[in-house]
C-alpha atoms as a PDB file:
ATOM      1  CA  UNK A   1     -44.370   7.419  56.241  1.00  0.00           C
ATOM      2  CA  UNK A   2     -42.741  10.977  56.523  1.00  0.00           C
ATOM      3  CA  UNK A   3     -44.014  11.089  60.038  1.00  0.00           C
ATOM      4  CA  UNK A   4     -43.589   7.528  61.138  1.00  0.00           C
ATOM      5  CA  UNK A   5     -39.649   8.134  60.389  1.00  0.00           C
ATOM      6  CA  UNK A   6     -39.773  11.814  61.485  1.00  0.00           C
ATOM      7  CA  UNK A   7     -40.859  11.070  65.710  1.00  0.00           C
ATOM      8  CA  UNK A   8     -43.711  13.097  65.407  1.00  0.00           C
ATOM      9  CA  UNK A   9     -44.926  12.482  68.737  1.00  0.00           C
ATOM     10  CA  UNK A  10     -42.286  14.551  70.239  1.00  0.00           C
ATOM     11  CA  UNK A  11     -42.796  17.444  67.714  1.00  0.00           C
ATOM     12  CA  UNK A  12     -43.915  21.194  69.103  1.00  0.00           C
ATOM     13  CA  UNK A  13     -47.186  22.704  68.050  1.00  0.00           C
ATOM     14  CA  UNK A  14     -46.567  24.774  65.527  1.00  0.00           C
ATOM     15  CA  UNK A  15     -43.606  22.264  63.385  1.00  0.00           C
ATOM     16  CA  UNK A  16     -46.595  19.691  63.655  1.00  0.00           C
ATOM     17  CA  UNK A  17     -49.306  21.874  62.656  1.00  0.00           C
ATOM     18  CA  UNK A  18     -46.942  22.963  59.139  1.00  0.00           C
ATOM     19  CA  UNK A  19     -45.806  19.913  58.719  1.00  0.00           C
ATOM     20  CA  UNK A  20     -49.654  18.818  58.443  1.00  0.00           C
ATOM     21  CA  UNK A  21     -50.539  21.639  56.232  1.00  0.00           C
ATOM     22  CA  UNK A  22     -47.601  20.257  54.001  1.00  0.00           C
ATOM     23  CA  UNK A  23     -48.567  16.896  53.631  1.00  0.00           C
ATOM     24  CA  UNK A  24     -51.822  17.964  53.262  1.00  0.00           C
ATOM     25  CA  UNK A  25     -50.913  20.022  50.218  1.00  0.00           C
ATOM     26  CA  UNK A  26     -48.982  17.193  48.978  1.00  0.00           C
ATOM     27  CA  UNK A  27     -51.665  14.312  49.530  1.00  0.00           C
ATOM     28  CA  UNK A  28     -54.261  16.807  47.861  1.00  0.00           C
ATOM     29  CA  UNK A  29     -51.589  17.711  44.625  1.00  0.00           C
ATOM     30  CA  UNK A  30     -50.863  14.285  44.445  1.00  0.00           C
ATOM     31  CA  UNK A  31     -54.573  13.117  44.344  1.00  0.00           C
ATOM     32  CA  UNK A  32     -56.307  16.322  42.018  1.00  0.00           C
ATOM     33  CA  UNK A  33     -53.648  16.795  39.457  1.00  0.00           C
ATOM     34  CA  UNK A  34     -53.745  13.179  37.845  1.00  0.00           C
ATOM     35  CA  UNK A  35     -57.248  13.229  37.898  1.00  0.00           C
ATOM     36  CA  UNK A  36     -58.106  16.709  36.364  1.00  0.00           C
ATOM     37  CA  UNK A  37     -55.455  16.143  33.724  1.00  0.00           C
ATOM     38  CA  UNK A  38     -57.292  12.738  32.971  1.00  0.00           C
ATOM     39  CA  UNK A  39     -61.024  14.541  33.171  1.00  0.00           C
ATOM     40  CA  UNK A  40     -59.362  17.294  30.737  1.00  0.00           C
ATOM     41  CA  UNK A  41     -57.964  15.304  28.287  1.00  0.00           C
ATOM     42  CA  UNK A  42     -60.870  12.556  27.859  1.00  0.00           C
ATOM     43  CA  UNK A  43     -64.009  14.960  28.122  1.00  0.00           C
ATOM     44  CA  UNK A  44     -62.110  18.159  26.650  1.00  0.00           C
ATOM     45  CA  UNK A  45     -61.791  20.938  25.761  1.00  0.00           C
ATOM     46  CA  UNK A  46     -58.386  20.480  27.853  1.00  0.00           C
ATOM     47  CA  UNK A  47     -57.730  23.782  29.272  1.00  0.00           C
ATOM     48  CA  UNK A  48     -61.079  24.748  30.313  1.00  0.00           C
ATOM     49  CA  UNK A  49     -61.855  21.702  32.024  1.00  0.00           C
ATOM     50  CA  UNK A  50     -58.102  21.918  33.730  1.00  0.00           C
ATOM     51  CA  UNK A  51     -58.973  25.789  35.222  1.00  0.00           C
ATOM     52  CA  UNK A  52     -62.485  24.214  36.165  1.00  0.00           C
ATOM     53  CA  UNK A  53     -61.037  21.071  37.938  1.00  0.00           C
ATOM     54  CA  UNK A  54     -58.608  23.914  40.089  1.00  0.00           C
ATOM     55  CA  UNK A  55     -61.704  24.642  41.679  1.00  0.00           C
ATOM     56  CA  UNK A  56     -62.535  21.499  43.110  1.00  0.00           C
ATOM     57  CA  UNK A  57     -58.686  21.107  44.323  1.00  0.00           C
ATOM     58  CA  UNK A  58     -58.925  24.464  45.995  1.00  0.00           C
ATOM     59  CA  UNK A  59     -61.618  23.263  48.263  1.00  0.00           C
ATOM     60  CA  UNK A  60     -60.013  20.223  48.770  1.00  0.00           C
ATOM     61  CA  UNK A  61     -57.276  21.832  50.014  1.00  0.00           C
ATOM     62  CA  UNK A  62     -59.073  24.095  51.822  1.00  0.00           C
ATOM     63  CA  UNK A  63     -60.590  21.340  53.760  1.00  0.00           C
ATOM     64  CA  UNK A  64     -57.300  19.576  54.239  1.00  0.00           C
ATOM     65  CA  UNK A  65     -55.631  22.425  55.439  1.00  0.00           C
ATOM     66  CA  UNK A  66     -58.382  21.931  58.515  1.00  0.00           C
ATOM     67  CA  UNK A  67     -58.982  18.299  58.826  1.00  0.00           C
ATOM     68  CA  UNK A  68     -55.409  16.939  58.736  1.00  0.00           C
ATOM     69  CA  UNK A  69     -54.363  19.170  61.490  1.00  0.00           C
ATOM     70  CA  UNK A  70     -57.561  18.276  64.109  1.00  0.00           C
ATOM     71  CA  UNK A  71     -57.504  14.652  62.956  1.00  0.00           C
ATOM     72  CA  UNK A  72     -53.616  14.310  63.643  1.00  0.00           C
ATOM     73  CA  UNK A  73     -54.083  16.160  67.176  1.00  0.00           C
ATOM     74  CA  UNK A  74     -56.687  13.287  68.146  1.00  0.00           C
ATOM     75  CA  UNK A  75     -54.358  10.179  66.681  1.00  0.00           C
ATOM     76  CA  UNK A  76     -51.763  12.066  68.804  1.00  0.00           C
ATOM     77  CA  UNK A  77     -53.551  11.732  71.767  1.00  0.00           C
ATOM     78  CA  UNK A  78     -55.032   8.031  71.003  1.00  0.00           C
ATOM     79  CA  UNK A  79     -51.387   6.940  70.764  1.00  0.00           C
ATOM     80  CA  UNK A  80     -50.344   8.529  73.795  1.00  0.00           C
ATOM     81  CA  UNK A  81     -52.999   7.196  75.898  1.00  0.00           C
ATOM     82  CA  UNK A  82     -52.343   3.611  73.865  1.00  0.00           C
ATOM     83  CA  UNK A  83     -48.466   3.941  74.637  1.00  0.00           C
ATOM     84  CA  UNK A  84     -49.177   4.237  78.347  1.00  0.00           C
ATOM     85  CA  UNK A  85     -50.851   0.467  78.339  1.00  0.00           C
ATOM     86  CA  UNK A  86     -47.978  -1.096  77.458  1.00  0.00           C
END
């Protein structure tokens, strides 16, 4: 939605590319926290599980910090060359 509002497609490379590592940080944080606190708090003990589940959100993030940018760069294109038929 952030982007939809924001005119993306006439953003340079590098404010795209940050604002993509942002929302990918955001998108993972919103998504891992809940759900560690949850795993942590039903199938205890709470703060080991917690650090443990940090793991898993590093890689996610990790991941994100790759995919979002790529995948954006090809819906970039896709809606360019969509635009153009119109």
């Amino acid at each position: 939605a952030i982007f939809r509002k924001g005119h993306w497609q006439t953003w340079r490379c590098l404010r795209l590319t940050v604002g993509l590592c942002v929302a990918a940080f955001m998108c993972t944080l919103f998504f891992y926290l809940p759900v560690n606190i949850v795993d942590a708090w039903m199938f205890g003990p709470f703060y080991e599980r917690f650090v443990g589940g940090i793991l898993f959100f590093v890689i996610s993030l990790g991941s994100n910090f790759i995919i979002f940018p790529l995948l954006f760069s090809v819906t970039r294109h896709l809606h360019a060359r969509e635009g153009t038929r119109l």
